[in-house]
Protein backbone atom coordinates (compact mmCIF):
# COMPACT_ATOMS: atom_id res chain seq x y z
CA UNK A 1 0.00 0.00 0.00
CA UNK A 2 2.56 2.69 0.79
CA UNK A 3 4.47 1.77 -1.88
CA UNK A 4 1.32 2.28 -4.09
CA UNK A 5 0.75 5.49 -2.56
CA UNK A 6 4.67 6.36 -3.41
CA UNK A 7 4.20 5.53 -6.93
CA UNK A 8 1.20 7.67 -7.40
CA UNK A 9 2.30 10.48 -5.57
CA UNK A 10 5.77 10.35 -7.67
CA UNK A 11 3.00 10.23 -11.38
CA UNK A 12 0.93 13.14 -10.20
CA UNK A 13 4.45 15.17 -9.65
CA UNK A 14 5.58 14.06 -12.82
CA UNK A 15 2.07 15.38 -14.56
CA UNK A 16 2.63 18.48 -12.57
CA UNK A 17 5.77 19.24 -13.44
CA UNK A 18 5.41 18.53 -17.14
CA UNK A 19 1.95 20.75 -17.22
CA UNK A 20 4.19 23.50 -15.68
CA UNK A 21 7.09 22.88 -17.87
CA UNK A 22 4.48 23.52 -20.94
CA UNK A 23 2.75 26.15 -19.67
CA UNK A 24 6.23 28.09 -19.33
CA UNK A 25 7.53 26.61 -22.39
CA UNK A 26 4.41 27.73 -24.71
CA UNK A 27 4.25 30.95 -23.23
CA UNK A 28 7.93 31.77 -23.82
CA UNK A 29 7.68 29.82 -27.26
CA UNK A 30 4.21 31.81 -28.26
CA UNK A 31 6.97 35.40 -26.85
CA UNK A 32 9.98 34.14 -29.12
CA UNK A 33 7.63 33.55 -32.07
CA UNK A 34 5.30 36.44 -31.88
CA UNK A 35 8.80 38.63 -31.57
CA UNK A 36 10.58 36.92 -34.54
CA UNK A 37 7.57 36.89 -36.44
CA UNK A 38 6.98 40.36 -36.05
CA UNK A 39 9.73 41.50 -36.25
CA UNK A 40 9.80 39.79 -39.51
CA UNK A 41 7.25 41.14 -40.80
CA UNK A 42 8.24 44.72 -39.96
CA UNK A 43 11.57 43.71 -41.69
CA UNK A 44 9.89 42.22 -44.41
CA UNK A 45 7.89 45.79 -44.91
CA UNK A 46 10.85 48.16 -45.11
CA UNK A 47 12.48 45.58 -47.52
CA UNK A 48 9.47 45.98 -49.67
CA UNK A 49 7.85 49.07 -49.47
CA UNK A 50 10.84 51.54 -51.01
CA UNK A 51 10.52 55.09 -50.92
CA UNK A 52 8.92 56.35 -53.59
CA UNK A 53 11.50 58.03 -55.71
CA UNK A 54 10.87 61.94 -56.16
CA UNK A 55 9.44 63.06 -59.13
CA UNK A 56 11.71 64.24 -61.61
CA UNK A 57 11.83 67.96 -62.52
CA UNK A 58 10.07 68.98 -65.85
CA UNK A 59 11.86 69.93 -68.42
CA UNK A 60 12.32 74.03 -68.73
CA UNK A 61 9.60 75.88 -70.79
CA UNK A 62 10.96 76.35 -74.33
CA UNK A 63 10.37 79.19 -75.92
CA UNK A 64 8.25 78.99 -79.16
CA UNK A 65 9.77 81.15 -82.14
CA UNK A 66 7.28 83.87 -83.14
CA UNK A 67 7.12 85.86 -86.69
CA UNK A 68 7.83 89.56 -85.55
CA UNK A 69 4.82 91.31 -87.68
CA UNK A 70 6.71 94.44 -86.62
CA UNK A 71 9.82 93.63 -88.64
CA UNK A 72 9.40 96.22 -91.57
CA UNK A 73 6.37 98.72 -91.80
CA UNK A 74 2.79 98.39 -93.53
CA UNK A 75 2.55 101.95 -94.27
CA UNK A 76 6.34 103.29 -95.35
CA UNK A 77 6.30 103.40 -99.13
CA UNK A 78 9.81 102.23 -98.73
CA UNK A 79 9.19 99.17 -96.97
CA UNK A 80 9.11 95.80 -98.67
CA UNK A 81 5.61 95.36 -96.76
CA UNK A 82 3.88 97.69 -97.70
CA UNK A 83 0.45 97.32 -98.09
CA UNK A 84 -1.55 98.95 -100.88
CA UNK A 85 -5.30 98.61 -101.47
CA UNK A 86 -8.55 100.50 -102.41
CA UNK A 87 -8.22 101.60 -98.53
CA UNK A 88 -4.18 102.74 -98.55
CA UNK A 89 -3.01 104.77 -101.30
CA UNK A 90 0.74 105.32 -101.34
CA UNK A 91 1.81 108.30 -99.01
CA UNK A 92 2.84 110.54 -101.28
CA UNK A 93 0.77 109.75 -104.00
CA UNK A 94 3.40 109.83 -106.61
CA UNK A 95 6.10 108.16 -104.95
CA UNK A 96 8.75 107.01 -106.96
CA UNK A 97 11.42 104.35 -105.76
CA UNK A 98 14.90 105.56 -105.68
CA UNK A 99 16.56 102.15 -105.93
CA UNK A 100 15.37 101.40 -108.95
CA UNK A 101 16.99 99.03 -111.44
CA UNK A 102 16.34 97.42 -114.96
CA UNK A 103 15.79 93.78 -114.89
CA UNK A 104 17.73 91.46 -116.99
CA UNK A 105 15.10 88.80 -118.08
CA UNK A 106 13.35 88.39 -121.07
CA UNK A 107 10.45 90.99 -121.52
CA UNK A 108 7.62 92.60 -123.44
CA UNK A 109 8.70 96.41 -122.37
CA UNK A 110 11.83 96.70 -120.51
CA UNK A 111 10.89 96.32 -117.03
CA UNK A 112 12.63 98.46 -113.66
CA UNK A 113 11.99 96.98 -110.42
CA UNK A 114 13.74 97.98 -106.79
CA UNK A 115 17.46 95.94 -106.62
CA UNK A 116 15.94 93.85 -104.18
CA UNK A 117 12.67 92.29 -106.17
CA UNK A 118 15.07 92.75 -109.58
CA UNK A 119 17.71 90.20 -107.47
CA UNK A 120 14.58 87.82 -106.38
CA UNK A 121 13.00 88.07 -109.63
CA UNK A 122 16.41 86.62 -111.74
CA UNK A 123 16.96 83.80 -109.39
CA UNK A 124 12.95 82.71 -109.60
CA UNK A 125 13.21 82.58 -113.45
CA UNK A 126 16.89 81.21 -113.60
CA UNK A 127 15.03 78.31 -110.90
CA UNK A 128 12.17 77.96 -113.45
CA UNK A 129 14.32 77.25 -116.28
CA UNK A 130 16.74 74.87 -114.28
CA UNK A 131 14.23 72.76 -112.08
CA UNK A 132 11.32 72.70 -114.81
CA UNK A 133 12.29 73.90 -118.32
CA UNK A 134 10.15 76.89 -118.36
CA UNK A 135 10.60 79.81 -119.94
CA UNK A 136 9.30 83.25 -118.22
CA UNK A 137 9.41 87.03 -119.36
CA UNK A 138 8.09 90.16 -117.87
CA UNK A 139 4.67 92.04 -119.15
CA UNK A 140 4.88 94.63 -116.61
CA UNK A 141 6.87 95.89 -113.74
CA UNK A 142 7.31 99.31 -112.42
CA UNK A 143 4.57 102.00 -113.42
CA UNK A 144 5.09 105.69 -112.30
CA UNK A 145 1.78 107.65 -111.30
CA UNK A 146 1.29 109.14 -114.84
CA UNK A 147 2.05 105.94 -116.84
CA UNK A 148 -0.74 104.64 -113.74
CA UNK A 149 -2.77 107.43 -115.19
CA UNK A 150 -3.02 106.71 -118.61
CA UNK A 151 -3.17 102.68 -117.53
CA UNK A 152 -6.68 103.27 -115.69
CA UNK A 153 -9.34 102.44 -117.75
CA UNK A 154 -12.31 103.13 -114.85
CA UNK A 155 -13.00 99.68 -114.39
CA UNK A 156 -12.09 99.15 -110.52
CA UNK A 157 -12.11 95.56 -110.13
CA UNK A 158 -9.34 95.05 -113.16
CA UNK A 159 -6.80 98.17 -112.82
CA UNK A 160 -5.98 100.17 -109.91
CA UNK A 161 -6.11 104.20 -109.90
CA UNK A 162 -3.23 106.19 -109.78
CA UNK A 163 -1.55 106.38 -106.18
CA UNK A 164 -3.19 102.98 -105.39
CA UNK A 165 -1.47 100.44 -107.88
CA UNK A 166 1.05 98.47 -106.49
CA UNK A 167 3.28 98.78 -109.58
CA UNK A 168 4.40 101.69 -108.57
CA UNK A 169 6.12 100.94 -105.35
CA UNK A 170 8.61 98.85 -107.53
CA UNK A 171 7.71 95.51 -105.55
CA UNK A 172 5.67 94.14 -108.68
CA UNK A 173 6.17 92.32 -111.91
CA UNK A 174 3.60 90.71 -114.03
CA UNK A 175 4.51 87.68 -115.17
CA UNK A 176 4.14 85.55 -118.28
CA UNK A 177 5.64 82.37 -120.38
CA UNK A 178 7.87 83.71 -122.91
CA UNK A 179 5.30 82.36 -125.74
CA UNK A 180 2.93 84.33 -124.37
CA UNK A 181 0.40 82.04 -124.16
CA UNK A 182 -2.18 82.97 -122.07
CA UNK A 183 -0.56 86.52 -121.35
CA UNK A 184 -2.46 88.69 -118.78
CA UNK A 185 -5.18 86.31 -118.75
CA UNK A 186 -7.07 84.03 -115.99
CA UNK A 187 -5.81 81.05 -118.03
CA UNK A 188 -2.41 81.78 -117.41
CA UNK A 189 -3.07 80.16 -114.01
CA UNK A 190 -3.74 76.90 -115.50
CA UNK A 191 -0.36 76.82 -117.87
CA UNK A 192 3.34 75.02 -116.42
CA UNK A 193 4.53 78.67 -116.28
CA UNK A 194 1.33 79.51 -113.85
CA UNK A 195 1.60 76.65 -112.17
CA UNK A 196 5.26 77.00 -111.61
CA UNK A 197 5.01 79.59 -110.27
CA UNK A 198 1.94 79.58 -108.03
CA UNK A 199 3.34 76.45 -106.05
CA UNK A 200 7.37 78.23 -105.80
CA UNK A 201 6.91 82.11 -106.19
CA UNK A 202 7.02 81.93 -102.23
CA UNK A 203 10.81 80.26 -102.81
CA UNK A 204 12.01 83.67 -103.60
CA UNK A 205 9.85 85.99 -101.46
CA UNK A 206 7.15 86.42 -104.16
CA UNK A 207 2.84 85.71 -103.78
CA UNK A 208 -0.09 85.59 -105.72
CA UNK A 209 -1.27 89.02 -104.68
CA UNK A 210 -4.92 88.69 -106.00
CA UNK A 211 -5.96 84.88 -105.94
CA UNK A 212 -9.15 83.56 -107.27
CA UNK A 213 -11.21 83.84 -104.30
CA UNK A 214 -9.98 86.46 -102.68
CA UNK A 215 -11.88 89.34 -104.83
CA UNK A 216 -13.94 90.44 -101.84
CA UNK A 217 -10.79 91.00 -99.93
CA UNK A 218 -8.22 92.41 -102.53
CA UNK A 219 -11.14 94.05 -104.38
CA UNK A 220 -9.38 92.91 -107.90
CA UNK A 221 -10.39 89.67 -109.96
CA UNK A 222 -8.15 86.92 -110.27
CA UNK A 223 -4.74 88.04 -111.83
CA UNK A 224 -2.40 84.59 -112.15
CA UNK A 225 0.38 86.87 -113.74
CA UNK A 226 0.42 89.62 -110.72
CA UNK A 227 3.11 88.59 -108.46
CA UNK A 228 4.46 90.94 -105.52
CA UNK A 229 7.47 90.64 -103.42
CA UNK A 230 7.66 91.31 -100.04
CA UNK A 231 10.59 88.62 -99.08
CA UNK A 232 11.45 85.39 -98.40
CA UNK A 233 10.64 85.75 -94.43
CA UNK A 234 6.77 87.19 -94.92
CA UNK A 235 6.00 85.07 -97.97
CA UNK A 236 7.25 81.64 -96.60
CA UNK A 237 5.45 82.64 -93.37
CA UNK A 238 2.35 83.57 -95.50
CA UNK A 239 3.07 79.42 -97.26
CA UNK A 240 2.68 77.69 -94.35
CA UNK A 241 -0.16 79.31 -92.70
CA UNK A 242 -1.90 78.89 -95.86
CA UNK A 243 -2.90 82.90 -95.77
CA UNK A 244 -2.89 84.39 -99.22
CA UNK A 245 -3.25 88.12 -98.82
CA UNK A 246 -1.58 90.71 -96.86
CA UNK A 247 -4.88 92.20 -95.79
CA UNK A 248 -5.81 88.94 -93.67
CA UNK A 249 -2.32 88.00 -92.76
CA UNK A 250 -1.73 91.59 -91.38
CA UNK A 251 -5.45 92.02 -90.34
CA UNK A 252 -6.75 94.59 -92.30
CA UNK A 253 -9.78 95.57 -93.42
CA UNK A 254 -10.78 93.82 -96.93
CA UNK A 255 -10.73 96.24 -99.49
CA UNK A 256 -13.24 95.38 -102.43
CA UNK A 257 -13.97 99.18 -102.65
CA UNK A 258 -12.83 102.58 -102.89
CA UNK A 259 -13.76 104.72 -99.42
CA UNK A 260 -14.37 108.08 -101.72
């Protein structure tokens, strides 16, 4: 019997001790894994989540090249821009170019331009000859205020009174094939030589002063021959914009009328 009694007591110490030995160990296990694992996990979240790199600067504003409308006057009879219309006579009247030249291409009547259009003019018809085998000569060019005068035949819409033509600032020429087919005539606009030049005249500073549909703004009919110069810069800015007078491009009042 007390040897029974020895043995139990010795089991239920046994039990006791091994409860209390996993009761300490799981609590310090459930400590040392709940640490690690955390721990871990915070780890595991810096090692992940990187800083978020700083956005990178933008690039500097560039600035966008502008065409300076102020580069040469509208109103100087001097200047290569100068405007005339039904609206804006030349100031004087009879003005008269003093850098007058004559021009050495083919002609009808010897034709005087300013140096400047003269120098433009020879390289456009030395470009026609060499890039398409055309053949162009001058029908008209400079016109002083009396030859103006005794030009003017009262009809408005096809010649320009004196003091308002642009022939006489020098800047003009009108232009035709050497043939003369289709001289000073709306079909010269559908010949190589009109074509020629219609789609290059720009090339060398020149436009179509008074396109097809334009009349209500230039106040003259179509004139496929009448080409003005007012230099490469204006009439290659003039191209690409796809504006064909110098009323709109300048923003002017349309002209189809005289104000007196």
């Amino acid at each position: 019997m007390h040897r029974r009694r020895m043995i139990v007591a010795l089991v239920a110490t046994a039990v006791l001790v091994g409860v209390a030995a996993f009761v300490v160990g799981a609590a310090s296990g459930g400590s040392a894994g709940a640490s690690p694992t955390g721990s871990k996990g915070s780890a595991g979240a810096a090692e992940t989540a990187s800083p978020r790199p700083a956005p990178e600067a933008a690039p500097p504003a560039q600035a966008v090249p502008t065409f300076d409308m102020t580069a040469h006057s509208i109103d100087d009879p001097d200047s290569i821009w100068v405007v005339v219309d039904k609206l804006r006579p030349l100031d004087p009247q009879d003005y008269e170019p003093d850098d007058l030249v004559d021009v050495p291409v083919a002609h009808t009547w010897a034709p005087l331009m300013r140096q400047e259009a003269s120098d433009a003019v020879v390289a456009m018809f030395d470009a026609a000859a060499n890039e398409a085998g055309l053949s162009l000569a001058s029908n008209s060019a400079y016109r002083s205020y009396s030859t103006q005068e005794e030009v003017y035949d009262g009809d408005d819409t096809l010649t320009a009174r004196p003091g308002y033509s642009e022939h006489q600032t020098g800047l003009v020429m009108d232009i035709g094939a050497e043939s003369g087919d289709c001289s000073l005539a709306a079909c010269f606009g559908d010949t190589d030589e009109g074509i020629w030049l219609r789609d290059n005249a720009y090339r060398f500073g020149f436009i179509l002063r008074y396109p097809a549909d334009k009349t209500d703004v230039t106040g003259y009919e179509y004139e496929p021959w009448h080409f003005r110069y007012v230099g490469v810069d204006l009439s290659t800015e003039m191209h690409a914009r796809g504006i064909t007078t110098l009323e709109e491009f300048f923003g002017l009042p349309a002209a189809p009328d005289y104000a007196e």
